[in-house]
N, C-alpha and C. Protein backbone atom coordinates (compact mmCIF):
# COMPACT_ATOMS: atom_id res chain seq x y z
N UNK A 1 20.83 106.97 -39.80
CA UNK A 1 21.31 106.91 -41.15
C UNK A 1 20.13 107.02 -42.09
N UNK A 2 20.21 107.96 -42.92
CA UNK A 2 18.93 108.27 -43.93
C UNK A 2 19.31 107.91 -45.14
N UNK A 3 18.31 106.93 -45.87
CA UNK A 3 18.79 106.00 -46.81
C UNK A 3 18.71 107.14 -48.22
N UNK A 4 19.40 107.12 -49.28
CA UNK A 4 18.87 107.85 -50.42
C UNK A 4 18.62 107.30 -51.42
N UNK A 5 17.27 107.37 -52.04
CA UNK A 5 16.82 106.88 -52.89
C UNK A 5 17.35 106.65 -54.05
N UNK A 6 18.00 105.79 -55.04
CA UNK A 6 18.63 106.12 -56.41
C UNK A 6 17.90 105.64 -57.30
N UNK A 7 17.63 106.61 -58.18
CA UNK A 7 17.08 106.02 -59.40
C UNK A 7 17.67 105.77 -60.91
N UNK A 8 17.29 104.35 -61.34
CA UNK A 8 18.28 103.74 -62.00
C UNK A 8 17.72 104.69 -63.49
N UNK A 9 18.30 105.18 -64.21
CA UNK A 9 18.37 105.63 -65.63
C UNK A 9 18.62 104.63 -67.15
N UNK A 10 17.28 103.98 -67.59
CA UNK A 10 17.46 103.01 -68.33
C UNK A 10 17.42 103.94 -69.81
N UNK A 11 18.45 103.35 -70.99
CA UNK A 11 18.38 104.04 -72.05
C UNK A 11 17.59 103.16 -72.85
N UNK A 12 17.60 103.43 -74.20
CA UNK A 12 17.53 102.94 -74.86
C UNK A 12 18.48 101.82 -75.52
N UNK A 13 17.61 100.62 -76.14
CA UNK A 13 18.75 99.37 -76.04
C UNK A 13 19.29 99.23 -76.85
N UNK A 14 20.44 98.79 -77.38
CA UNK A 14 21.45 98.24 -78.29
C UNK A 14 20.07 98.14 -79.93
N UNK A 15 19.30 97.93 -79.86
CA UNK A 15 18.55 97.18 -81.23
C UNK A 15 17.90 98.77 -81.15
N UNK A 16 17.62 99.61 -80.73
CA UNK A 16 16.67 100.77 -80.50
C UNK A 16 17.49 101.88 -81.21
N UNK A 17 18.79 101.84 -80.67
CA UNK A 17 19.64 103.12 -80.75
C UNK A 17 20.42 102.91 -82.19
N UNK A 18 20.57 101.90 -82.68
CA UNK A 18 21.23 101.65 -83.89
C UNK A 18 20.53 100.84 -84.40
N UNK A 19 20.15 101.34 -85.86
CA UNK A 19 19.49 100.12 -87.30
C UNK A 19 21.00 99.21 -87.89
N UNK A 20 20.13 98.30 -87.10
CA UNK A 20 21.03 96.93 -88.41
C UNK A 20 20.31 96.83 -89.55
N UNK A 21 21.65 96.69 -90.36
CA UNK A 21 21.30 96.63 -91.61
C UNK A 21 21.77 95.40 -92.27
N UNK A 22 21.39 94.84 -92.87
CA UNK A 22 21.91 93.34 -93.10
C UNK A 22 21.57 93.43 -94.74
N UNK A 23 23.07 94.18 -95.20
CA UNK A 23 23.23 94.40 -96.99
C UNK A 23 24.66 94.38 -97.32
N UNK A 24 24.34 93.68 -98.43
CA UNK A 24 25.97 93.19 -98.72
C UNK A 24 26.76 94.27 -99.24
N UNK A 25 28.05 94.56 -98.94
CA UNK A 25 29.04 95.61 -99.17
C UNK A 25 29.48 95.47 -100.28
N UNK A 26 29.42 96.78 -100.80
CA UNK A 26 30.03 97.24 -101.91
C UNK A 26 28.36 96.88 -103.22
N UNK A 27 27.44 97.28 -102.82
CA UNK A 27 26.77 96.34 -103.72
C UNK A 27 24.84 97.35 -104.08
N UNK A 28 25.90 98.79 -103.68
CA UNK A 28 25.12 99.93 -104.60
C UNK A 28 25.37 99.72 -105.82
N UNK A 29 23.82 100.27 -106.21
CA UNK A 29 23.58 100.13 -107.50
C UNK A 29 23.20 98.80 -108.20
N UNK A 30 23.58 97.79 -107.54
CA UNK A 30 23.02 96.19 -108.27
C UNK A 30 21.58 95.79 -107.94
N UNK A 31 20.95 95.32 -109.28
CA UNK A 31 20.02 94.39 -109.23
C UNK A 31 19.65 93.09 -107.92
N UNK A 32 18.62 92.75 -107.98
CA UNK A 32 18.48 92.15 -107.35
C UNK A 32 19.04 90.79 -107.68
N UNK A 33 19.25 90.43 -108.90
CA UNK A 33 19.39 89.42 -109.48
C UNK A 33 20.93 89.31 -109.63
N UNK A 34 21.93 90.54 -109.56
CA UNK A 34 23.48 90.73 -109.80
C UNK A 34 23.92 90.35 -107.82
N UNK A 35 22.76 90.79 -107.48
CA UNK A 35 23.53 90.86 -105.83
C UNK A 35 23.08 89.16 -105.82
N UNK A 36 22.41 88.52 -106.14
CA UNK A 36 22.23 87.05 -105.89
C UNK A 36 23.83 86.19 -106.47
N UNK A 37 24.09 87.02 -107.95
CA UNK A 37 25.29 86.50 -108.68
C UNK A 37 25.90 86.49 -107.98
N UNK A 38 26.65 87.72 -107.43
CA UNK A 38 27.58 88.41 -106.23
C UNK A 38 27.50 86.79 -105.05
N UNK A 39 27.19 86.83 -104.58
CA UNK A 39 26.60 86.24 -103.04
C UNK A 39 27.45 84.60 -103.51
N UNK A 40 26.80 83.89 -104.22
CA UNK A 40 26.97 82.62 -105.32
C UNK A 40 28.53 82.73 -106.00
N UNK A 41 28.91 83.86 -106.68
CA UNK A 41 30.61 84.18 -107.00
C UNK A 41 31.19 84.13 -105.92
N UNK A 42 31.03 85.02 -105.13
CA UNK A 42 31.84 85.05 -104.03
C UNK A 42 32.05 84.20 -102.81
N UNK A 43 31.58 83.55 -102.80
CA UNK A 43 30.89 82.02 -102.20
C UNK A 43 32.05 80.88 -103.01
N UNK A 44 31.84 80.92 -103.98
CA UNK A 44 32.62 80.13 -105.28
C UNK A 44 34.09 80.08 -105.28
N UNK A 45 34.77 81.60 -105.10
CA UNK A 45 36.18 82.34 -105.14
C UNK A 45 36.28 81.79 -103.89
N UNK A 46 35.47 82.27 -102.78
CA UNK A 46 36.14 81.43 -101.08
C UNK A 46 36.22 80.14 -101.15
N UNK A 47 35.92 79.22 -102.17
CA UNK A 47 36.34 77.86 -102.21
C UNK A 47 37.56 77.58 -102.73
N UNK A 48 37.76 78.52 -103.92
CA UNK A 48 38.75 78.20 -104.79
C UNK A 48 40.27 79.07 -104.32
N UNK A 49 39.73 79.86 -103.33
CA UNK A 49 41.06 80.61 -102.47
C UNK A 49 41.25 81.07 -101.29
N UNK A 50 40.95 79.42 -100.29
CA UNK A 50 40.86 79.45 -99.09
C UNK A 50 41.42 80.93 -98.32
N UNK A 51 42.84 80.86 -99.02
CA UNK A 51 43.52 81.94 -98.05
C UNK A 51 43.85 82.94 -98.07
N UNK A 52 42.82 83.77 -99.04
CA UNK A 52 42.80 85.05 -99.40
C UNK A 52 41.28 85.89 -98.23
N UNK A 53 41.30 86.53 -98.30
CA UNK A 53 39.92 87.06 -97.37
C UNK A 53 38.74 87.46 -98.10
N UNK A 54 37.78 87.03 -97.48
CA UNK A 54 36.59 87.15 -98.35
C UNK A 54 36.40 88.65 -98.63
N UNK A 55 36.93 89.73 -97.66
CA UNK A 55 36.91 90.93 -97.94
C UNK A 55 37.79 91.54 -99.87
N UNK A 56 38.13 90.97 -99.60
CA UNK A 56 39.51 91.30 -101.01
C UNK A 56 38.87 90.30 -102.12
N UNK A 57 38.28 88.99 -101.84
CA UNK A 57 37.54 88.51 -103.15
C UNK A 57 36.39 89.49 -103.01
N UNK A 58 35.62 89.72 -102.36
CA UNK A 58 34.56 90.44 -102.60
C UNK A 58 35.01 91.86 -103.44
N UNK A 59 36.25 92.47 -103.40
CA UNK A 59 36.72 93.98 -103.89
C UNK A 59 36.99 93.45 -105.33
N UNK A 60 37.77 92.38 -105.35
CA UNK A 60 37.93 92.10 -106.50
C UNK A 60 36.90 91.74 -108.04
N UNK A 61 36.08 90.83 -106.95
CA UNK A 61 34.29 90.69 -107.94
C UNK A 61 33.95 91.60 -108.46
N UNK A 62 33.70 92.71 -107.42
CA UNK A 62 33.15 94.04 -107.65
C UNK A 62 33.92 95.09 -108.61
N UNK A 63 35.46 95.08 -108.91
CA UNK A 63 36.11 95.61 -109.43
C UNK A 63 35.81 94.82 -110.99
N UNK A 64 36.27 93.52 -110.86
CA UNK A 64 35.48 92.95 -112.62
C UNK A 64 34.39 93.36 -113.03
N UNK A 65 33.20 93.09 -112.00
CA UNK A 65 32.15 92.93 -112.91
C UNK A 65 32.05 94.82 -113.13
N UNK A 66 32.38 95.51 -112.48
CA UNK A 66 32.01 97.54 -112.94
C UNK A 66 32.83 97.32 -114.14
N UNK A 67 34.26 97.07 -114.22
CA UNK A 67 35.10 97.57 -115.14
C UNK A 67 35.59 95.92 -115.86
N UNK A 68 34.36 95.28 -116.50
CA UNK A 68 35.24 94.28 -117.02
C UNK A 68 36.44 94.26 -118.39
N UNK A 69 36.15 95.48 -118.60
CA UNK A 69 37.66 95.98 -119.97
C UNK A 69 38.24 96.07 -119.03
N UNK A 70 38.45 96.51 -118.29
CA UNK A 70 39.71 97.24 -117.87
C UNK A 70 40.43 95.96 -117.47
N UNK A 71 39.67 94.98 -117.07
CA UNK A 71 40.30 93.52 -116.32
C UNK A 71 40.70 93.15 -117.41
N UNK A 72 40.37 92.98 -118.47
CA UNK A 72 40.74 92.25 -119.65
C UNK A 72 42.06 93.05 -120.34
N UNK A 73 42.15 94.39 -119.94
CA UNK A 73 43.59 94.88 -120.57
C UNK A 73 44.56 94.26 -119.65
N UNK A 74 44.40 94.80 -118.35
CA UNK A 74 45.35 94.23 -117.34
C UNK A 74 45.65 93.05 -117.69
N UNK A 75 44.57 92.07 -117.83
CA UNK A 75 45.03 90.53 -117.99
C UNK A 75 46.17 90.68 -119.54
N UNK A 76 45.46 90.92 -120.45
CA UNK A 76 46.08 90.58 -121.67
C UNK A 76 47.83 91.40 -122.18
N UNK A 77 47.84 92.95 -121.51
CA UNK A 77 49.02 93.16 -121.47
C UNK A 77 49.66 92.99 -120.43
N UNK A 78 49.32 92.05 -119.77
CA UNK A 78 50.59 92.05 -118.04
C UNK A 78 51.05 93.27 -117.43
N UNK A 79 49.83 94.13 -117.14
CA UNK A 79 50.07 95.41 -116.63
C UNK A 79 50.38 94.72 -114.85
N UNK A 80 49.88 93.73 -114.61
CA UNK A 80 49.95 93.34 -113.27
C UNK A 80 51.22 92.75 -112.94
N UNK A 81 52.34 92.85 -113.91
CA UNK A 81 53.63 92.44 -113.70
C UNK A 81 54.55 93.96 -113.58
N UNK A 82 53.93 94.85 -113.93
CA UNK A 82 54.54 96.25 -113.51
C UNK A 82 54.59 96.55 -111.92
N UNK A 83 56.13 97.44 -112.37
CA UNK A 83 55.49 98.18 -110.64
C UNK A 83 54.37 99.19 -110.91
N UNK A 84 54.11 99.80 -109.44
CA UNK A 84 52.86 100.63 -109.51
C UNK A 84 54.05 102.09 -109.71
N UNK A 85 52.48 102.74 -110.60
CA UNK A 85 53.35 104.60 -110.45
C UNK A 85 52.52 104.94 -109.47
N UNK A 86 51.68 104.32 -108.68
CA UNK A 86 51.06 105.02 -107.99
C UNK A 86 51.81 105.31 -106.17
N UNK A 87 52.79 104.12 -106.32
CA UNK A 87 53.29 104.04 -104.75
C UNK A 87 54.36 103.72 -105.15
N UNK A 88 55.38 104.54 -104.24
CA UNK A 88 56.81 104.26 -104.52
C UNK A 88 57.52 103.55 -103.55
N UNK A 89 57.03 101.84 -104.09
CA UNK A 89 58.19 100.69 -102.96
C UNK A 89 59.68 101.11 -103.90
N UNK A 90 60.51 100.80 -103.14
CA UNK A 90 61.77 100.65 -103.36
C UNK A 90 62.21 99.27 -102.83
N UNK A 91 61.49 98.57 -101.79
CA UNK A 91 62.15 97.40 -101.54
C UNK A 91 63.20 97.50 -100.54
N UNK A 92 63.70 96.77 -100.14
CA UNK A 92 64.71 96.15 -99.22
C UNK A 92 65.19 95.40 -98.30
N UNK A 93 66.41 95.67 -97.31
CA UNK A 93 66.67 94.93 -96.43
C UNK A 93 66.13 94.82 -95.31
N UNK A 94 65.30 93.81 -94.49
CA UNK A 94 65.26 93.90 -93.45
C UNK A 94 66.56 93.71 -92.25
N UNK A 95 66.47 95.04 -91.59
CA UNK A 95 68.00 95.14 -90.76
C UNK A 95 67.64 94.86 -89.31
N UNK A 96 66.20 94.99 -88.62
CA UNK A 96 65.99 94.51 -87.31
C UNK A 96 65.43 93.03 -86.91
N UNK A 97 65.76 92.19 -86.81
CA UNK A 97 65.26 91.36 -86.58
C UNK A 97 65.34 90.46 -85.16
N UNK A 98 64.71 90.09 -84.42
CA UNK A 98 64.94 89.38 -83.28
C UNK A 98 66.34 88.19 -83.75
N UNK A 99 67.72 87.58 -83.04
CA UNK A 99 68.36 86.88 -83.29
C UNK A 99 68.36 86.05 -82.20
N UNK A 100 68.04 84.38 -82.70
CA UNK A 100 67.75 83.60 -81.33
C UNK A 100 69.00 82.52 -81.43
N UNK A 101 69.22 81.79 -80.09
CA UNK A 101 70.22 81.03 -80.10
C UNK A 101 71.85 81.33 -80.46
N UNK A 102 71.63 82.48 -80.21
CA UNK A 102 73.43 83.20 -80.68
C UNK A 102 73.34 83.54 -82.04
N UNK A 103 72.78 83.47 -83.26
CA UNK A 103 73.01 83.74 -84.06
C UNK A 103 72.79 85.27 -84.41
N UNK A 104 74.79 85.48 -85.08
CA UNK A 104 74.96 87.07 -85.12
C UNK A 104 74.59 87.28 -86.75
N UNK A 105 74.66 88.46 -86.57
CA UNK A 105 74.26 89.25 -88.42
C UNK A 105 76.03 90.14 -88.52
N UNK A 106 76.57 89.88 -89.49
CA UNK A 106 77.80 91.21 -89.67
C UNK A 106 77.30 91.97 -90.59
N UNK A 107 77.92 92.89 -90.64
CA UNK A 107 77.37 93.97 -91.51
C UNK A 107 77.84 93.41 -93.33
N UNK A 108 78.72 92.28 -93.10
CA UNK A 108 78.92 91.72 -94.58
C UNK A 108 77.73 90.85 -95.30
N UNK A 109 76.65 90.31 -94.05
CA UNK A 109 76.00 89.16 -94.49
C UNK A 109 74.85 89.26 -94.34
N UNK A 110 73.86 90.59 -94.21
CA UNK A 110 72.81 90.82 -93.57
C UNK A 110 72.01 89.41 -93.21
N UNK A 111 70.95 89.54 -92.46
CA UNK A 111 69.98 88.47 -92.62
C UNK A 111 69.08 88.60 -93.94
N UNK A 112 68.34 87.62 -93.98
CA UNK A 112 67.27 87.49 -94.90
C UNK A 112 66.13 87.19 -94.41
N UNK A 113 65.30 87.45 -94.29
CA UNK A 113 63.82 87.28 -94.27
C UNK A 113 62.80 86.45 -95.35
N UNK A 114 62.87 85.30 -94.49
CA UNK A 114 61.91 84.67 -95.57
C UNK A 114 60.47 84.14 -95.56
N UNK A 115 59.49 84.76 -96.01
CA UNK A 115 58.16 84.86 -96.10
C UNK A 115 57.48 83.59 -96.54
């Protein structure tokens, strides 16, 4: 039996082949001193709204502080109580739903779904 030699093929490692970058998102174009604000706000908002995601306070920061008119129309005429023209919900019934313990749906009484 003739043994065959194998030779092992080492690449390059995880830290070699890709630069980490350790910079906060969404946060071209800011000062050094606005990305400190940033960091400290958003830090602030995750206290005050446990159960929102820091991803979406962070969009939102970033959306005030570029366009703070525009936040201030929205706020002051309740544009945020409109529907959107941009997406067309219509809303409705939910008709599939898992039914446990025998309970039936007729077509007179749909279920309801409550969130």
């Amino acid at each position: 039996m003739v043994e065959e030699k194998q030779e092992i093929i080492v690449g390059k490692s995880i830290d070699e082949e890709f630069t980490r970058t350790n910079h906060l998102p969404n946060s071209e174009g800011l000062t050094d001193e606005e990305k400190e604000l940033k960091i400290k706000q958003v830090k602030e908002l995750v206290v005050l709204y446990p159960t929102v995601p820091e991803a979406w306070l962070d969009m939102v920061w970033n959306f005030h502080f570029k366009n703070p008119e525009k936040c201030d129309e929205i706020m002051k005429n309740n544009l945020w109580r409109e529907p959107s023209t941009k997406y067309d919900s219509k809303g409705g019934i939910i008709k599939c739903v898992e039914l446990l313990d025998g309970i039936r749906e007729t077509d007179d009484a749909p279920l309801k779904l409550i969130v």
